[in-house]
PDB file of N, CA and C in Angstrom:
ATOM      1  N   UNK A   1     -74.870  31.936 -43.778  1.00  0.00           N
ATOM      2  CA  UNK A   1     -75.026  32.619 -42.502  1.00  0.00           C
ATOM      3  C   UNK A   1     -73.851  32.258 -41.611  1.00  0.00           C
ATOM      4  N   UNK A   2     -73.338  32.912 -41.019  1.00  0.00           N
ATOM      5  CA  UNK A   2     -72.175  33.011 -40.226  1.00  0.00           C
ATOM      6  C   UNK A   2     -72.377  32.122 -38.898  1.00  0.00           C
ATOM      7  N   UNK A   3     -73.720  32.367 -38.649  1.00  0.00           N
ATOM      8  CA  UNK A   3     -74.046  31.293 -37.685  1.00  0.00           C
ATOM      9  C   UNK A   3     -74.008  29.605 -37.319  1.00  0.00           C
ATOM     10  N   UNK A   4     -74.777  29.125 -38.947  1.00  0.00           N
ATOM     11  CA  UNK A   4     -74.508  27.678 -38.832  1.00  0.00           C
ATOM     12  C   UNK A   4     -72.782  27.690 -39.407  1.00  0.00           C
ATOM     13  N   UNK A   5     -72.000  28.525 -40.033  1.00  0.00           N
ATOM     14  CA  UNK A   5     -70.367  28.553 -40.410  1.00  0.00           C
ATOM     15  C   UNK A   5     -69.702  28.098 -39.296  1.00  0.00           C
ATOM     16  N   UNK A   6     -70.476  29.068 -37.831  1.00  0.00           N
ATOM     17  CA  UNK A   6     -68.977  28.954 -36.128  1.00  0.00           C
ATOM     18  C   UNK A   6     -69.868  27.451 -36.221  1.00  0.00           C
ATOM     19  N   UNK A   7     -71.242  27.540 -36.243  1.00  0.00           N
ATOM     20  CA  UNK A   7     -71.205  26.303 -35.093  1.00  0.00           C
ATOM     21  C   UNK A   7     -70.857  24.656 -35.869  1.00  0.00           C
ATOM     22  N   UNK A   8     -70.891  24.728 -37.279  1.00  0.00           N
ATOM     23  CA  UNK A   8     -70.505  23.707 -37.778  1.00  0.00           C
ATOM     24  C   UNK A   8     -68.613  23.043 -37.638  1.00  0.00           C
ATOM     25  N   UNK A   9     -68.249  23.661 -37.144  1.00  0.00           N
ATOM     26  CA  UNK A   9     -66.660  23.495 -37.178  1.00  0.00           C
ATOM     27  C   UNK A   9     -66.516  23.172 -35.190  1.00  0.00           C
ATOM     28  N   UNK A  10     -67.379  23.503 -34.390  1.00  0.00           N
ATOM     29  CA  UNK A  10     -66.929  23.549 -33.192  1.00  0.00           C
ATOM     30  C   UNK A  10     -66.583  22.122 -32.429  1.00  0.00           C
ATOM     31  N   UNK A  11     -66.889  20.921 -33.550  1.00  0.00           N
ATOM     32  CA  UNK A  11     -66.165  19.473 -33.541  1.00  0.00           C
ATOM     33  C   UNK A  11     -66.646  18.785 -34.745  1.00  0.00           C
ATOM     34  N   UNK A  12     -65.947  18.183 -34.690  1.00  0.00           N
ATOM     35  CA  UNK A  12     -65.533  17.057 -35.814  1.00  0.00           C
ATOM     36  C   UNK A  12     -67.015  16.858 -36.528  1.00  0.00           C
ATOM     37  N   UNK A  13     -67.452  16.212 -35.852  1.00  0.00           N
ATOM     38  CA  UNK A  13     -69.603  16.122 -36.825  1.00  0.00           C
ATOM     39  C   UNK A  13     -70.434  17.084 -35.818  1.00  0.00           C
ATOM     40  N   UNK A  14     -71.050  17.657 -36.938  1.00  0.00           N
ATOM     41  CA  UNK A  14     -71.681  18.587 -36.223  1.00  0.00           C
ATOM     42  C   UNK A  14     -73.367  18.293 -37.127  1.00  0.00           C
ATOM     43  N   UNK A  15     -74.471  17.852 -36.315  1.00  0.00           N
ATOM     44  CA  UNK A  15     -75.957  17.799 -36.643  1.00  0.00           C
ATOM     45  C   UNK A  15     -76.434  18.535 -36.618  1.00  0.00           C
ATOM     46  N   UNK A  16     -77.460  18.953 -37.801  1.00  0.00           N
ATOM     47  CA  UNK A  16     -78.419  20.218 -37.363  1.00  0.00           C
ATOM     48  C   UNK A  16     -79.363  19.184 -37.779  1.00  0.00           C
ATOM     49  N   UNK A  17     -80.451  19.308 -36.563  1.00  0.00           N
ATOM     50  CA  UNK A  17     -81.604  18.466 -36.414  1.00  0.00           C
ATOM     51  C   UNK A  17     -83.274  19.230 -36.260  1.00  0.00           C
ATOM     52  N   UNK A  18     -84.350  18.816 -36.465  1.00  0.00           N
ATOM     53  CA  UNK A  18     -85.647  19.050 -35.847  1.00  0.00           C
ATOM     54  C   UNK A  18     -85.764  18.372 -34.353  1.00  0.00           C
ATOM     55  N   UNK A  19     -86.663  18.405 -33.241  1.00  0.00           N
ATOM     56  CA  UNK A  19     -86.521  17.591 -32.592  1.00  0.00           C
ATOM     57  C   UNK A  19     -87.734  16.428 -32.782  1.00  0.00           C
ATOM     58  N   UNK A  20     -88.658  16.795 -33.985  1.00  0.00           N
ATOM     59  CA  UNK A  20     -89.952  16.176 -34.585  1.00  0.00           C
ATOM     60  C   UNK A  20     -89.344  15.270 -35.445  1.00  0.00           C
ATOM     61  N   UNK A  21     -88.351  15.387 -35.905  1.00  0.00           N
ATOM     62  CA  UNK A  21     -87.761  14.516 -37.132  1.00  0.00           C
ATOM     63  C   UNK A  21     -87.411  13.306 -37.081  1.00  0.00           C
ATOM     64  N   UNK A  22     -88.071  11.778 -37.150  1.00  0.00           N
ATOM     65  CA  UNK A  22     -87.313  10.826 -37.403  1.00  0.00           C
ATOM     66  C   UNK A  22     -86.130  10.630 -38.020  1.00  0.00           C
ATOM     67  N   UNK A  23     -86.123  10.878 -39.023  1.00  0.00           N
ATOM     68  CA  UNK A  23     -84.770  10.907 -40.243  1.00  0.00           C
ATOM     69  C   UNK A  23     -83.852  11.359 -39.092  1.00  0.00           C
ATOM     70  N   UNK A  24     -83.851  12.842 -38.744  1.00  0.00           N
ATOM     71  CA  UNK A  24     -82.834  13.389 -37.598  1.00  0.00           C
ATOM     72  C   UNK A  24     -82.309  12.123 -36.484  1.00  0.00           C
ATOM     73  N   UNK A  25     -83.251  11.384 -36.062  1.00  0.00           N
ATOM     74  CA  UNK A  25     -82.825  10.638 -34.991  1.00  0.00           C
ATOM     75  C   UNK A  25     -82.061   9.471 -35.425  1.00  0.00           C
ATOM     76  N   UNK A  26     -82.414   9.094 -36.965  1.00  0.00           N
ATOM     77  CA  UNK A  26     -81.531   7.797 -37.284  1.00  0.00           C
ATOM     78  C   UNK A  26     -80.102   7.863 -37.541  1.00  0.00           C
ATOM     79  N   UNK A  27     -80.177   9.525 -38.518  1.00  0.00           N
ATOM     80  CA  UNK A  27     -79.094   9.623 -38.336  1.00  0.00           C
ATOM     81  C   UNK A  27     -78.005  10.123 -36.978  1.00  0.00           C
ATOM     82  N   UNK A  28     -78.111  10.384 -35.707  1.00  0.00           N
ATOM     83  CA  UNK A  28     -77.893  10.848 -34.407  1.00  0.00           C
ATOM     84  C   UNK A  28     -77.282   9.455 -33.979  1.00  0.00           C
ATOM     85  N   UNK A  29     -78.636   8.798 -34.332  1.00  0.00           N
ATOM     86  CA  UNK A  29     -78.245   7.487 -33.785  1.00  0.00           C
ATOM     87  C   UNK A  29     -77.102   6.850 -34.520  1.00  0.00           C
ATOM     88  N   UNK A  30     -77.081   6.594 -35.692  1.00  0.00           N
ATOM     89  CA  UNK A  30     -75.958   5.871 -36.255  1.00  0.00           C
ATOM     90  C   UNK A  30     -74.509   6.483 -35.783  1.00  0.00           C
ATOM     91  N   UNK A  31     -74.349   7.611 -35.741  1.00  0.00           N
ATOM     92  CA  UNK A  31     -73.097   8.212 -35.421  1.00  0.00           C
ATOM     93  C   UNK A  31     -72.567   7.733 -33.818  1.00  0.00           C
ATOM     94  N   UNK A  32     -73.742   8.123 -33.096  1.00  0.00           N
ATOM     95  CA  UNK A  32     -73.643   7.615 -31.720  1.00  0.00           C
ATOM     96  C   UNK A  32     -73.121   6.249 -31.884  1.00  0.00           C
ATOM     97  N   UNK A  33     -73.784   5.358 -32.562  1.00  0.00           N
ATOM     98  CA  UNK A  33     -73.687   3.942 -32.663  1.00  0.00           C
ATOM     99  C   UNK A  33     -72.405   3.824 -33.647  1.00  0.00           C
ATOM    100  N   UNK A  34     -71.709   5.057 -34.099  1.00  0.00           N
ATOM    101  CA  UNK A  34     -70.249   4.503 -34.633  1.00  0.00           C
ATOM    102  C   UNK A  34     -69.457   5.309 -33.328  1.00  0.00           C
ATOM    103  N   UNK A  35     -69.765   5.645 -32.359  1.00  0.00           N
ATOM    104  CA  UNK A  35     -68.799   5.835 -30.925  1.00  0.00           C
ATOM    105  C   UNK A  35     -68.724   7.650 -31.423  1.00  0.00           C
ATOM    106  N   UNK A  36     -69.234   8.464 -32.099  1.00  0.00           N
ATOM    107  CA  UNK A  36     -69.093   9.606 -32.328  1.00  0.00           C
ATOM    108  C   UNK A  36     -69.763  10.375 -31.724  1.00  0.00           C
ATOM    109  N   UNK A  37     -69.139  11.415 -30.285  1.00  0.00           N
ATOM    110  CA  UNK A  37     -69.474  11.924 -30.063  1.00  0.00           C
ATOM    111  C   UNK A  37     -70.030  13.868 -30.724  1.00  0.00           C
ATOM    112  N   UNK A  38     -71.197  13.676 -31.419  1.00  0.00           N
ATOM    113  CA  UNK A  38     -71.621  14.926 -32.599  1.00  0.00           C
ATOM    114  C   UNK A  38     -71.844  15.903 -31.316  1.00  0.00           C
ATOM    115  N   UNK A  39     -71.766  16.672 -32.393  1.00  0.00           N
ATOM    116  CA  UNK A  39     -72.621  18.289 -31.457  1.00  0.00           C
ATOM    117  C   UNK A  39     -74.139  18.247 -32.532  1.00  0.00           C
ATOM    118  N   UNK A  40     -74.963  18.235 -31.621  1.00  0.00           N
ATOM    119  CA  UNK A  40     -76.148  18.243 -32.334  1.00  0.00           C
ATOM    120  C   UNK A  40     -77.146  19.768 -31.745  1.00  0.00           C
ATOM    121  N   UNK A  41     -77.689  19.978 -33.036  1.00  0.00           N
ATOM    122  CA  UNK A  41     -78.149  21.319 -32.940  1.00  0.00           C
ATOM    123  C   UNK A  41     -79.795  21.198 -33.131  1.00  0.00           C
ATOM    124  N   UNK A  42     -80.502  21.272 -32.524  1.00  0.00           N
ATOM    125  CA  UNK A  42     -82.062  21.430 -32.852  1.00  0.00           C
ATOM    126  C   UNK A  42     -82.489  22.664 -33.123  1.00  0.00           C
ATOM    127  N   UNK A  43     -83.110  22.872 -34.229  1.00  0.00           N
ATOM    128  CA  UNK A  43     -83.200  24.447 -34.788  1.00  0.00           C
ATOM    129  C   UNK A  43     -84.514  24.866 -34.389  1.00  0.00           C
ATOM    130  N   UNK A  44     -85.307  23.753 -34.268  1.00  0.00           N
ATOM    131  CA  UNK A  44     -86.812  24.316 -33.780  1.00  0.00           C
ATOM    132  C   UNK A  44     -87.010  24.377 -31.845  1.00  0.00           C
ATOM    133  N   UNK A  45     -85.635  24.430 -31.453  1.00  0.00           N
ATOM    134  CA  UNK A  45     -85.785  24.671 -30.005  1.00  0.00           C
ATOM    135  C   UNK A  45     -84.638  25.855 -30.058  1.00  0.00           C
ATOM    136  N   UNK A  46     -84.236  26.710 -31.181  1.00  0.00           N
ATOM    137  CA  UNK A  46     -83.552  28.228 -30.827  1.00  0.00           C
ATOM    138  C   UNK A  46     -84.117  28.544 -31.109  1.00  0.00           C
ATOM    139  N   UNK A  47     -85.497  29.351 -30.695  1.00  0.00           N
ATOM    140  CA  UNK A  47     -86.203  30.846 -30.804  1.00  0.00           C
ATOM    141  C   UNK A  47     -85.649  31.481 -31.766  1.00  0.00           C
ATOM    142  N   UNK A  48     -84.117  31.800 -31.285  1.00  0.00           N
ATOM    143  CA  UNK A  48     -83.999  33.313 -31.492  1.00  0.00           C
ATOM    144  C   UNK A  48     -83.068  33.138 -32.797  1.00  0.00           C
ATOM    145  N   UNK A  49     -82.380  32.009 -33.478  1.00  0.00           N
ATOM    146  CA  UNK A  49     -81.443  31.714 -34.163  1.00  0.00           C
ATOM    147  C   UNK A  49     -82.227  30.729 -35.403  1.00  0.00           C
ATOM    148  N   UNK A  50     -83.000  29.814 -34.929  1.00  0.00           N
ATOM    149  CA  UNK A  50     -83.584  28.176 -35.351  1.00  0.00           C
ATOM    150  C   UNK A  50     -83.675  28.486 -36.769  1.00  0.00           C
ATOM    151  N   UNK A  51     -84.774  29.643 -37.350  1.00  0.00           N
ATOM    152  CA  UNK A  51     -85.427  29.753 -38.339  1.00  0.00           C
ATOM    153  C   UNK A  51     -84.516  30.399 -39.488  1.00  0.00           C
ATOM    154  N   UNK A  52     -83.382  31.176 -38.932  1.00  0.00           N
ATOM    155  CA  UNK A  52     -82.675  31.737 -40.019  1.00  0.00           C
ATOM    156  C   UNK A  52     -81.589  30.812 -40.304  1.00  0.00           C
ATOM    157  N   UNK A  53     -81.465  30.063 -39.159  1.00  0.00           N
ATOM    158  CA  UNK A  53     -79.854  28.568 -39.748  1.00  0.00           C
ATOM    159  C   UNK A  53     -80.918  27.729 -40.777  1.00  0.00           C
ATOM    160  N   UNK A  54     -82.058  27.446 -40.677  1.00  0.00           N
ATOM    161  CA  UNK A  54     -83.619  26.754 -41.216  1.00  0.00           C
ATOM    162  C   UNK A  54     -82.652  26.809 -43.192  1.00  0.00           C
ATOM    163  N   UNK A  55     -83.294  28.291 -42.824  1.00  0.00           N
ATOM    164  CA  UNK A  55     -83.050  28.933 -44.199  1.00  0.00           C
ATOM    165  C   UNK A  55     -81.644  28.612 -45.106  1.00  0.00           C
ATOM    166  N   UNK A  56     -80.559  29.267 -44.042  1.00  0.00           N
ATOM    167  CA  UNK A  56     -78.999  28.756 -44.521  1.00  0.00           C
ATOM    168  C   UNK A  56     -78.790  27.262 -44.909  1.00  0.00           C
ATOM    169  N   UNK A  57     -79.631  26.786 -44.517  1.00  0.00           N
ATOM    170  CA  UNK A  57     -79.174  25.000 -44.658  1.00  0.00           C
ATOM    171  C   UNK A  57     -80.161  24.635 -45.875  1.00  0.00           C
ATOM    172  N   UNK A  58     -80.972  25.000 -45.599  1.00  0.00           N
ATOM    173  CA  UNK A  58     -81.923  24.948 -47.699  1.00  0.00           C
ATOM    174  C   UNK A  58     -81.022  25.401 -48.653  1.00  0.00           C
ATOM    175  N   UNK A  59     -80.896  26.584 -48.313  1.00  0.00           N
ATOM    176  CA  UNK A  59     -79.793  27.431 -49.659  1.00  0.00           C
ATOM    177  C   UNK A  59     -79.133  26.108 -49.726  1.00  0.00           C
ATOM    178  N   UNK A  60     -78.111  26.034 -48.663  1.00  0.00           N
ATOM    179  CA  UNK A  60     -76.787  24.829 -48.922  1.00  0.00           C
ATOM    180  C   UNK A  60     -77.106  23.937 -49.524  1.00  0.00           C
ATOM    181  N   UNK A  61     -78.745  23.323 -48.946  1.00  0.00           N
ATOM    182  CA  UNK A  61     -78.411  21.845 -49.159  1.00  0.00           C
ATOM    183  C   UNK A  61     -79.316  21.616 -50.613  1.00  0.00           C
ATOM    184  N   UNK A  62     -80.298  22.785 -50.921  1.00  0.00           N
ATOM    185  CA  UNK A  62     -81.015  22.866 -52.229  1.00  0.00           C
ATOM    186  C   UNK A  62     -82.514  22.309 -51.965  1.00  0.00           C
ATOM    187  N   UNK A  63     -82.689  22.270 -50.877  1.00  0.00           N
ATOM    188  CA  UNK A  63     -83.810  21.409 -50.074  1.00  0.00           C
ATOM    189  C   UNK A  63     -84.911  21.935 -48.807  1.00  0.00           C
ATOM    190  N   UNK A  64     -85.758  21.665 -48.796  1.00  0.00           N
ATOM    191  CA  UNK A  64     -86.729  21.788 -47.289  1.00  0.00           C
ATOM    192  C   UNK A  64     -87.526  20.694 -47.035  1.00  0.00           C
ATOM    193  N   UNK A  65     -87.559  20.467 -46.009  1.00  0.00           N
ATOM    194  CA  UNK A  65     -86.543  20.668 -44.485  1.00  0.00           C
ATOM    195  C   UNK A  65     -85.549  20.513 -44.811  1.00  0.00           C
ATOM    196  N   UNK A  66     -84.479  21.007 -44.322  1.00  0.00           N
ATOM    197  CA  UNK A  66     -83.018  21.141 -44.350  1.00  0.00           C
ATOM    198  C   UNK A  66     -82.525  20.079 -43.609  1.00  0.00           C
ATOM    199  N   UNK A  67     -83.263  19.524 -42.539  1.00  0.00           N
ATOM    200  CA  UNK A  67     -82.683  18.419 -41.452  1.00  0.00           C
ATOM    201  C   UNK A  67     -82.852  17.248 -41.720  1.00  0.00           C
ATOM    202  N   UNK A  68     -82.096  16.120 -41.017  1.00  0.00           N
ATOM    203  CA  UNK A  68     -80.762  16.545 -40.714  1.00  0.00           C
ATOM    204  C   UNK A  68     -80.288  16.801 -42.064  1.00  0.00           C
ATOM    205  N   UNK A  69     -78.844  17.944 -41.395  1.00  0.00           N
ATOM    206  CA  UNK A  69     -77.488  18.173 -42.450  1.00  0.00           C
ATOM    207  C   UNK A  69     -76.280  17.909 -41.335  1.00  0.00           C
ATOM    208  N   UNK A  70     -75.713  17.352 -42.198  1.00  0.00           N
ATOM    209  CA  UNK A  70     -74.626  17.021 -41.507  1.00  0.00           C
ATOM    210  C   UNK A  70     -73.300  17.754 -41.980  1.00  0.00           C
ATOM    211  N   UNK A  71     -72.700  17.652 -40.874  1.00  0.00           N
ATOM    212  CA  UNK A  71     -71.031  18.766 -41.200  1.00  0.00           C
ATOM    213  C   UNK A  71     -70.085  17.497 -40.960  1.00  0.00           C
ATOM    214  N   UNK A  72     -68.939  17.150 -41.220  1.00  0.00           N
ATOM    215  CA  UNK A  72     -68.089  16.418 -40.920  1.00  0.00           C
ATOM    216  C   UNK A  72     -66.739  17.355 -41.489  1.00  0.00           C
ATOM    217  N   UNK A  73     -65.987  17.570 -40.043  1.00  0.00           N
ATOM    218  CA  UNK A  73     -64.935  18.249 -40.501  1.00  0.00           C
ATOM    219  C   UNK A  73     -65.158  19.852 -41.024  1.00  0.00           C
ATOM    220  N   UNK A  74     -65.986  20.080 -40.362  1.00  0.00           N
ATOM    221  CA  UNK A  74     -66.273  21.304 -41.104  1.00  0.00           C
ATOM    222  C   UNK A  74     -66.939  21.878 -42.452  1.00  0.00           C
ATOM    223  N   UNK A  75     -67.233  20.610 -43.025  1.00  0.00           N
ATOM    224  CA  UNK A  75     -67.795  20.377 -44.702  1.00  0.00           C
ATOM    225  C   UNK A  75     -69.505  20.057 -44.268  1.00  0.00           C
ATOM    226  N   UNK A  76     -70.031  20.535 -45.112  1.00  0.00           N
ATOM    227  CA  UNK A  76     -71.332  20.011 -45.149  1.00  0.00           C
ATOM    228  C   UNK A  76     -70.798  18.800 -46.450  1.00  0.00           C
ATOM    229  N   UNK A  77     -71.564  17.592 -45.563  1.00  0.00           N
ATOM    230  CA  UNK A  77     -71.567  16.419 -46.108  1.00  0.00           C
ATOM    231  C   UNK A  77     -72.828  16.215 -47.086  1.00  0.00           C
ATOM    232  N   UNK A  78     -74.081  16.489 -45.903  1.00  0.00           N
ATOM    233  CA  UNK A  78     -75.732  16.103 -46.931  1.00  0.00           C
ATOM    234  C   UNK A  78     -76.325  15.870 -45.518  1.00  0.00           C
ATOM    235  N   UNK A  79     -77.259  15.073 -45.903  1.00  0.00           N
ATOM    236  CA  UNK A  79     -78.657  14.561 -45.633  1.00  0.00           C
ATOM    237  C   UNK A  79     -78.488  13.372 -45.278  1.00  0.00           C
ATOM    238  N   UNK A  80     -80.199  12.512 -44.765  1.00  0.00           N
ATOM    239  CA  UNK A  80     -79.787  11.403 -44.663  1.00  0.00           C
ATOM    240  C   UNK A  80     -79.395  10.228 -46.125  1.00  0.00           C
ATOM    241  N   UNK A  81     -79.889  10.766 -47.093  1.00  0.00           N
ATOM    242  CA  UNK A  81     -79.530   9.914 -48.222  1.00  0.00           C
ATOM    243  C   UNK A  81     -77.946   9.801 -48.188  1.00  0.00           C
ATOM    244  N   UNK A  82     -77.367  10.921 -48.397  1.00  0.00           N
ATOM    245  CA  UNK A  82     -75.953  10.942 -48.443  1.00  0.00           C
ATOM    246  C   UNK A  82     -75.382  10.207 -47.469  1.00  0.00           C
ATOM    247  N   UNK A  83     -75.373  10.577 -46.211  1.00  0.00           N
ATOM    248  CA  UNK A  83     -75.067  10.029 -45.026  1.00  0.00           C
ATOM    249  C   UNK A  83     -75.312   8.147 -45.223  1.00  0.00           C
ATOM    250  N   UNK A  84     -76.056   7.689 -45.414  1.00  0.00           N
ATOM    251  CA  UNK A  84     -76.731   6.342 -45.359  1.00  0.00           C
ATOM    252  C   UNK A  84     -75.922   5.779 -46.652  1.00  0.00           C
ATOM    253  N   UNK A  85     -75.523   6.301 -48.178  1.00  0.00           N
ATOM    254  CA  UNK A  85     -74.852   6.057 -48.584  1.00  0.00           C
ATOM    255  C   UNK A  85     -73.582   5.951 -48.739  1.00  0.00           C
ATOM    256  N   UNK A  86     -72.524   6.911 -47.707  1.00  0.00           N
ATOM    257  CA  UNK A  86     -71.645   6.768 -47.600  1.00  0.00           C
ATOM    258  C   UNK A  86     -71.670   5.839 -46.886  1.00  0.00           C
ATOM    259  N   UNK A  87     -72.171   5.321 -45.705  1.00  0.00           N
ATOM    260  CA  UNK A  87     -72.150   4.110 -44.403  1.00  0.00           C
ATOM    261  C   UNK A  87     -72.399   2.690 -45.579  1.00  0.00           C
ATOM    262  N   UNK A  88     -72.955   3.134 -46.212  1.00  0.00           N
ATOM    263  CA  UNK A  88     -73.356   1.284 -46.873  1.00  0.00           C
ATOM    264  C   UNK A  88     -71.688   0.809 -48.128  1.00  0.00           C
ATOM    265  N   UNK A  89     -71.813   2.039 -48.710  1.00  0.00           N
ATOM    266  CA  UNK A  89     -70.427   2.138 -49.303  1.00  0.00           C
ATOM    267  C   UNK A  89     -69.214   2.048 -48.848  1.00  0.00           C
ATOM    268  N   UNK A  90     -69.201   2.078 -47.375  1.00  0.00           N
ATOM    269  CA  UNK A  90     -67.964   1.900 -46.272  1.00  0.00           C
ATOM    270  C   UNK A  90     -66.739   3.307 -46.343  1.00  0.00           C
ATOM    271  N   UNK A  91     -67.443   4.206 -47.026  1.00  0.00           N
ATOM    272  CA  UNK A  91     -66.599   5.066 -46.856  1.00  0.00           C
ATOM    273  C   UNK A  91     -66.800   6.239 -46.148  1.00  0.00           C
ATOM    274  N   UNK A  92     -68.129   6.291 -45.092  1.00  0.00           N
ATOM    275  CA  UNK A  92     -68.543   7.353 -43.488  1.00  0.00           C
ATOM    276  C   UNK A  92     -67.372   6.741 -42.457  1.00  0.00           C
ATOM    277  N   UNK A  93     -67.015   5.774 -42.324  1.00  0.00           N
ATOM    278  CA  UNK A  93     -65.667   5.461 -41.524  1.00  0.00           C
ATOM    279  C   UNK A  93     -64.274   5.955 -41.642  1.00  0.00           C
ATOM    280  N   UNK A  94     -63.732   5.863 -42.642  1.00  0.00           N
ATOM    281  CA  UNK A  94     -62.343   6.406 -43.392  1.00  0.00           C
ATOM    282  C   UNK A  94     -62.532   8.158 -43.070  1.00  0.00           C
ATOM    283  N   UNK A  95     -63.938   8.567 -43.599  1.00  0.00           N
ATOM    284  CA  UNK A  95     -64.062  10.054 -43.163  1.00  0.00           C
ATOM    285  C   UNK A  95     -64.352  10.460 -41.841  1.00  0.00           C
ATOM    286  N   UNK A  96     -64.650   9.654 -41.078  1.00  0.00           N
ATOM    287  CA  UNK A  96     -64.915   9.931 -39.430  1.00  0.00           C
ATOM    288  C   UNK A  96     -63.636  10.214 -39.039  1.00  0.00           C
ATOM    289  N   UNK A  97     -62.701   9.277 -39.081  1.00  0.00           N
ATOM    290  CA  UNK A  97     -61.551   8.654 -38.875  1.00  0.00           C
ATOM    291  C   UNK A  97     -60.604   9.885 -39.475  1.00  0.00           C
ATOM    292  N   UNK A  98     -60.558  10.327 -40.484  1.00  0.00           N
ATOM    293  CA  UNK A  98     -59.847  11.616 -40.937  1.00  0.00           C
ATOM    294  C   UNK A  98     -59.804  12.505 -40.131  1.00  0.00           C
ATOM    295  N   UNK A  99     -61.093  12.782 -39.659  1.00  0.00           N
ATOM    296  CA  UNK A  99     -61.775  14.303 -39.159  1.00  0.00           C
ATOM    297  C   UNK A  99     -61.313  13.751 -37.990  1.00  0.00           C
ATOM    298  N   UNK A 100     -60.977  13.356 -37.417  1.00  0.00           N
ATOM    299  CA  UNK A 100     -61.010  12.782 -36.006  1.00  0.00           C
ATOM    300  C   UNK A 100     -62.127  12.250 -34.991  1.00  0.00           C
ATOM    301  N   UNK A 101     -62.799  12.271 -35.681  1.00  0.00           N
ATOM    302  CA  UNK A 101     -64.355  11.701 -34.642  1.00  0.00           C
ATOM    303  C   UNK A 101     -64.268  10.480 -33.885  1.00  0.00           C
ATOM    304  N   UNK A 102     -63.343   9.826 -34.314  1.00  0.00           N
ATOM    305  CA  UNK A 102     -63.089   8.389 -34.093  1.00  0.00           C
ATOM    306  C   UNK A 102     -62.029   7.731 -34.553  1.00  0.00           C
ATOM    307  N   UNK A 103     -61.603   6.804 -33.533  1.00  0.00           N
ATOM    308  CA  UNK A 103     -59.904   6.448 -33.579  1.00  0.00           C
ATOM    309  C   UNK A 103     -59.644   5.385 -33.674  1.00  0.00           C
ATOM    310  N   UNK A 104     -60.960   4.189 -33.831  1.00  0.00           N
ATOM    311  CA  UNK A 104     -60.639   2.632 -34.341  1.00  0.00           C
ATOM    312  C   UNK A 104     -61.213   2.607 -35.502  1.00  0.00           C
TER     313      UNK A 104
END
């Protein structure tokens, strides 16, 4: 969908979240807590958009709930598994740091 395509690129990490979702908030939080300011998207507070990005992000991610998915750089990265494994593996820094999200 062309929709989550513009809005995933409009900075460096871009969240698509529930606003019911724990998982969503840990990962929000960790990014916050690496100084990254994300664009975060809650799909169950767009009416008019929420349910069809819903859909686009299953296709992508092969999954439901779709949230969080994360974009870095314009790439869909994953989920929180992915996400949590790149951070323990030390390599969500080197890719922040690429994309520009963050500059130490």
């Amino acid at each position: 969908m062309e929709r989550v395509a513009k809005l995933s690129t409009e900075k460096a990490v871009v969240i698509f979240t529930a606003s019911n979702c724990p998982m969503c908030h840990t990962v929000v939080s960790l990014f916050s807590d690496l100084g990254v300011g994300a664009a975060v998207h809650e799909l169950d507070r767009d009416p008019l958009h929420g349910r069809d990005m819903e859909r686009d992000l299953a296709r992508r991610l092969g999954r439901s709930p779709p949230v969080p998915a994360v974009f870095i750089a314009g790439k869909l990265v994953g989920s929180t598994d992915r996400i949590m494994s790149l951070h323990l593996a030390g390599k969500l820094v080197p890719m922040l740091k690429a994309a520009g999200a963050i500059w130490l």
